[in-house]
N, C-alpha and C. Protein backbone atom coordinates (compact mmCIF):
# COMPACT_ATOMS: atom_id res chain seq x y z
N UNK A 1 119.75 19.92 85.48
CA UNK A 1 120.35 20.47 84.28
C UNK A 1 121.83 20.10 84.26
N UNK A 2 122.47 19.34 83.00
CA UNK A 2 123.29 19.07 83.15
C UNK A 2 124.64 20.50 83.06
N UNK A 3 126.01 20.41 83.28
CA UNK A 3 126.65 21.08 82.75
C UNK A 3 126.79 21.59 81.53
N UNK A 4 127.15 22.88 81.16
CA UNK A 4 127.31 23.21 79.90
C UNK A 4 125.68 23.37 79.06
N UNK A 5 125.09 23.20 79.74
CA UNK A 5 123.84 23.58 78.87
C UNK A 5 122.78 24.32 79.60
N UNK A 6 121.76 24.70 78.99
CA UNK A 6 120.91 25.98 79.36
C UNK A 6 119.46 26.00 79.13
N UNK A 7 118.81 26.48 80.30
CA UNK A 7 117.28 26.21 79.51
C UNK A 7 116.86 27.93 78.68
N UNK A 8 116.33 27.32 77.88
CA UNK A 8 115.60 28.57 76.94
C UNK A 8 115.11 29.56 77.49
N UNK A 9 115.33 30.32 77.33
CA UNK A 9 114.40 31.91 77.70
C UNK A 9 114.08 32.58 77.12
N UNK A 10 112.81 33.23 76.71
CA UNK A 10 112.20 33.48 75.28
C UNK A 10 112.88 34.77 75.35
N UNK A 11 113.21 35.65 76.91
CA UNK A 11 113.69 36.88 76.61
C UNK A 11 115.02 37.31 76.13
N UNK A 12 115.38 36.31 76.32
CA UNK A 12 117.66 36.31 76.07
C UNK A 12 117.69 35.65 74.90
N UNK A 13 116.96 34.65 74.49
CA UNK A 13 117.42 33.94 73.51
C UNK A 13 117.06 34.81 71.90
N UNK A 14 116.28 36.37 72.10
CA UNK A 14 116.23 37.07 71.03
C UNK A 14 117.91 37.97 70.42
N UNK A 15 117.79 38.09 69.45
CA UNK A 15 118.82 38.45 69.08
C UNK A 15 119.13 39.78 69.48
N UNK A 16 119.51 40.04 70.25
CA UNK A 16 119.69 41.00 71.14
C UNK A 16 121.19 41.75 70.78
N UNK A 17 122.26 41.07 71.06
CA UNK A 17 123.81 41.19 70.03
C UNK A 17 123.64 42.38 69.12
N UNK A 18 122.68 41.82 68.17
CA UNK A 18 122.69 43.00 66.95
C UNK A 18 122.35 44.26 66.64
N UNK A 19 121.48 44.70 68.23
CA UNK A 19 121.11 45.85 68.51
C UNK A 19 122.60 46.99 68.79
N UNK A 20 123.25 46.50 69.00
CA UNK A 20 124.61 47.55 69.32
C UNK A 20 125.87 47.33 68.04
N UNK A 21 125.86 45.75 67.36
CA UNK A 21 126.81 45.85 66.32
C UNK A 21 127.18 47.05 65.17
N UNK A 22 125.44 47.79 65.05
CA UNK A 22 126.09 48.85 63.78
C UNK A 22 126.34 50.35 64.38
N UNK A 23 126.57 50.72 65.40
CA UNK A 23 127.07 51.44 66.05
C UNK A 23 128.62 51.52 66.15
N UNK A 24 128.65 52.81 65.97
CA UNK A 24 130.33 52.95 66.05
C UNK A 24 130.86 54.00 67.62
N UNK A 25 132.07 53.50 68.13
CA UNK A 25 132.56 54.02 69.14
C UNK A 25 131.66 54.03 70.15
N UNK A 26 131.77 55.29 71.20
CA UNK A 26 130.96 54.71 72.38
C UNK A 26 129.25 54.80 71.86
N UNK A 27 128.68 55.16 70.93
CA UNK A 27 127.52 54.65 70.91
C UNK A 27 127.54 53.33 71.03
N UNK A 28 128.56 52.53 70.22
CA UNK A 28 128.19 51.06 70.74
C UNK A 28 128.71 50.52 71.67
N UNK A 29 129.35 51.26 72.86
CA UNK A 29 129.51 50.70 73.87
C UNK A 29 128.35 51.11 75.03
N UNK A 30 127.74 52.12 74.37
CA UNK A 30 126.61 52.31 75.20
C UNK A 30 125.03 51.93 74.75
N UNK A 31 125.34 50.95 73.34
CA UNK A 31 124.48 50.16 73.03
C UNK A 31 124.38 48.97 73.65
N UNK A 32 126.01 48.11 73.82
CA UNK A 32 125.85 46.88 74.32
C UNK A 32 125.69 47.12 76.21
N UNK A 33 125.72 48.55 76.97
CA UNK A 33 125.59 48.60 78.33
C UNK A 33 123.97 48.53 78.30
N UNK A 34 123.16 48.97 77.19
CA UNK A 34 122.30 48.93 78.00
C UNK A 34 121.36 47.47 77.14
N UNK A 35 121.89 46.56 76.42
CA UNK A 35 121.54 45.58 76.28
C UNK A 35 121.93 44.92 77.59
N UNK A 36 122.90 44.78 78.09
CA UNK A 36 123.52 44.35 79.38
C UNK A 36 122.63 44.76 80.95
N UNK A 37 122.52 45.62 80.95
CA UNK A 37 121.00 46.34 82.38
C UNK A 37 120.13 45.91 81.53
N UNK A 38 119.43 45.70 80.46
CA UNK A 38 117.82 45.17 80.33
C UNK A 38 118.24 43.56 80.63
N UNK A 39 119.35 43.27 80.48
CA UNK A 39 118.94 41.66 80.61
C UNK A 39 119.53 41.16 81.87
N UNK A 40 120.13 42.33 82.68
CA UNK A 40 120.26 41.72 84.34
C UNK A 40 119.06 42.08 85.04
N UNK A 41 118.09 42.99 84.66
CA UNK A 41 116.91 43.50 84.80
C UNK A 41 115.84 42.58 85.02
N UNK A 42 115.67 42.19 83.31
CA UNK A 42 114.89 41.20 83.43
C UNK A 42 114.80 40.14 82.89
N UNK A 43 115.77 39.61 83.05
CA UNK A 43 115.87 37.66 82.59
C UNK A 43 117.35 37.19 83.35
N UNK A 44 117.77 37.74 83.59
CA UNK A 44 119.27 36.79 84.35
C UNK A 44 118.90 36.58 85.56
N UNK A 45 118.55 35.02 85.62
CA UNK A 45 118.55 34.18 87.41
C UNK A 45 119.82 34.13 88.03
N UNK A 46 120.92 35.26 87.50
CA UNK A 46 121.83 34.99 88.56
C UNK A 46 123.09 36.67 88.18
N UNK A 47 123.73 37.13 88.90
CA UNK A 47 124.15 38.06 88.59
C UNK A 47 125.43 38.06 89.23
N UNK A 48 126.85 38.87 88.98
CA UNK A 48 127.85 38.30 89.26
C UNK A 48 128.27 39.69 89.90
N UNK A 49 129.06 39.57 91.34
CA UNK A 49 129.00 40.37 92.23
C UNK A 49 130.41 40.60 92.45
N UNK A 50 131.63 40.05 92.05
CA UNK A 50 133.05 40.85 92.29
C UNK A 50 133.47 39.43 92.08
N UNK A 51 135.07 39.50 91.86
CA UNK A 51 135.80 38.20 91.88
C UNK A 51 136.83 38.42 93.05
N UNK A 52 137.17 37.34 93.37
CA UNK A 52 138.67 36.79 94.59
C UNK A 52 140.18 36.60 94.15
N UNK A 53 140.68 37.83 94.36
CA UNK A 53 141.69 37.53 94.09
C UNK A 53 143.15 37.10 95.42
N UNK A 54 143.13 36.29 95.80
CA UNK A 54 143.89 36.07 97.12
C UNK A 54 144.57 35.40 96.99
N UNK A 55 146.22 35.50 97.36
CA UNK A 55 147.34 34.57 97.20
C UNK A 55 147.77 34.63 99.15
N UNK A 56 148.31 33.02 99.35
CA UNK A 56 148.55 32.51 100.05
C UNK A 56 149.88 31.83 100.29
N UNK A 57 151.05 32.47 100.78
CA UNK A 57 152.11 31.88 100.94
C UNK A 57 152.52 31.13 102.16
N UNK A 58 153.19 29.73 102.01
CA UNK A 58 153.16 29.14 103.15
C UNK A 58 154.55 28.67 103.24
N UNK A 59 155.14 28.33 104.36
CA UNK A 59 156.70 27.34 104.13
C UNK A 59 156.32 25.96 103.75
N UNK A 60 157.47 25.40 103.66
CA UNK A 60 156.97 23.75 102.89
C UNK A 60 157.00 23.13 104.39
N UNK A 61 156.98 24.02 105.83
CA UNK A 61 156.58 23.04 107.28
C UNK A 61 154.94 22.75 107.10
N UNK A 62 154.56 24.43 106.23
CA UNK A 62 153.00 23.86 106.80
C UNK A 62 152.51 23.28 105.39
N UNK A 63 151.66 22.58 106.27
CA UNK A 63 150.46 21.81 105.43
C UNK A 63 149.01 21.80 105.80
N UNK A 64 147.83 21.03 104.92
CA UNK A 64 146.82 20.82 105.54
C UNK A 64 146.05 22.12 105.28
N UNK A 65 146.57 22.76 104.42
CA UNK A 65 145.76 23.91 103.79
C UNK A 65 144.39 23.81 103.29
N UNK A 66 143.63 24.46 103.78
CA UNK A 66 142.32 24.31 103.02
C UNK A 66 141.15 25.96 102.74
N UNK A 67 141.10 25.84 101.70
CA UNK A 67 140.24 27.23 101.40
C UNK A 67 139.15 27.23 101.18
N UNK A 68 138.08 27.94 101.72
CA UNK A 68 136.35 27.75 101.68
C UNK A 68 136.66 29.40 100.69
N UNK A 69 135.91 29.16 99.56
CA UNK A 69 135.99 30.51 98.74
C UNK A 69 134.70 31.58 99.45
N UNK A 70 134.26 31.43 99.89
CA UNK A 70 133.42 31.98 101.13
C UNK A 70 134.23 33.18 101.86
N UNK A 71 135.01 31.99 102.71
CA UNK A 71 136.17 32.98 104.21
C UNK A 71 137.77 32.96 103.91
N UNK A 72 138.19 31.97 102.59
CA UNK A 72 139.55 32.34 102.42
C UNK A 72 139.79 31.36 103.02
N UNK A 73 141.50 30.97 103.33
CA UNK A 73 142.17 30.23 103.57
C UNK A 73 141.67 29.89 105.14
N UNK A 74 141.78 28.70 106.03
CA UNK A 74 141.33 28.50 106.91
C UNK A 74 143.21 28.15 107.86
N UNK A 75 142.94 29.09 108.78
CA UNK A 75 143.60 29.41 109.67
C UNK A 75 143.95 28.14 110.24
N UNK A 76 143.00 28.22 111.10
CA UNK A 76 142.81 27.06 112.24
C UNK A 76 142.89 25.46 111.43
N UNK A 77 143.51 25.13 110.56
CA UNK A 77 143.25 24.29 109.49
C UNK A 77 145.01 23.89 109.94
N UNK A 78 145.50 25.07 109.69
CA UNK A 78 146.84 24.87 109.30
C UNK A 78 148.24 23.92 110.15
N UNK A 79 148.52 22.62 109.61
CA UNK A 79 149.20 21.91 110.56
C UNK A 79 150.65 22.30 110.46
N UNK A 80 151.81 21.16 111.11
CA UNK A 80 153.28 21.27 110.89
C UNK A 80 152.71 19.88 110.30
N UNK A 81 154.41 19.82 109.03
CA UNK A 81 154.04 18.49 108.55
C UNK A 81 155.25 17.56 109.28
């Protein structure tokens, strides 16, 4: 599958969106949560579990930096330049 594109899924690809649009205030925020749990439920092959937020300051001696988004910046990596 190339980038940027998607294969069909008869269950996501229903118009689903419009079930929470005529709702006002938190009904429709608790329209589009639970459009959101039926479709991590049952049709999303993949689900998204926290993001990385990590900053790394170095002097301009070191170099040879390298980060596996896995374990973070790699220590033992780190040279003098």
């Amino acid at each position: 599958m190339e980038v940027g594109t998607r294969r069909r899924n008869e269950k996501t690809d229903e118009p689903g969106g419009e079930q929470g649009s005529g709702h006002p205030g938190a009904d429709r925020a608790q329209a589009y949560a639970d459009i959101d749990v039926g479709v991590m439920q049952t049709a999303a092959p993949m689900a998204p579990i926290g993001t990385i937020k990590s900053r790394d300051f170095f002097s301009e001696r070191i170099g040879c930096q390298t980060y596996s988004p896995p374990f973070g910046m790699s220590i033992a990596a780190l040279c003098l330049r």
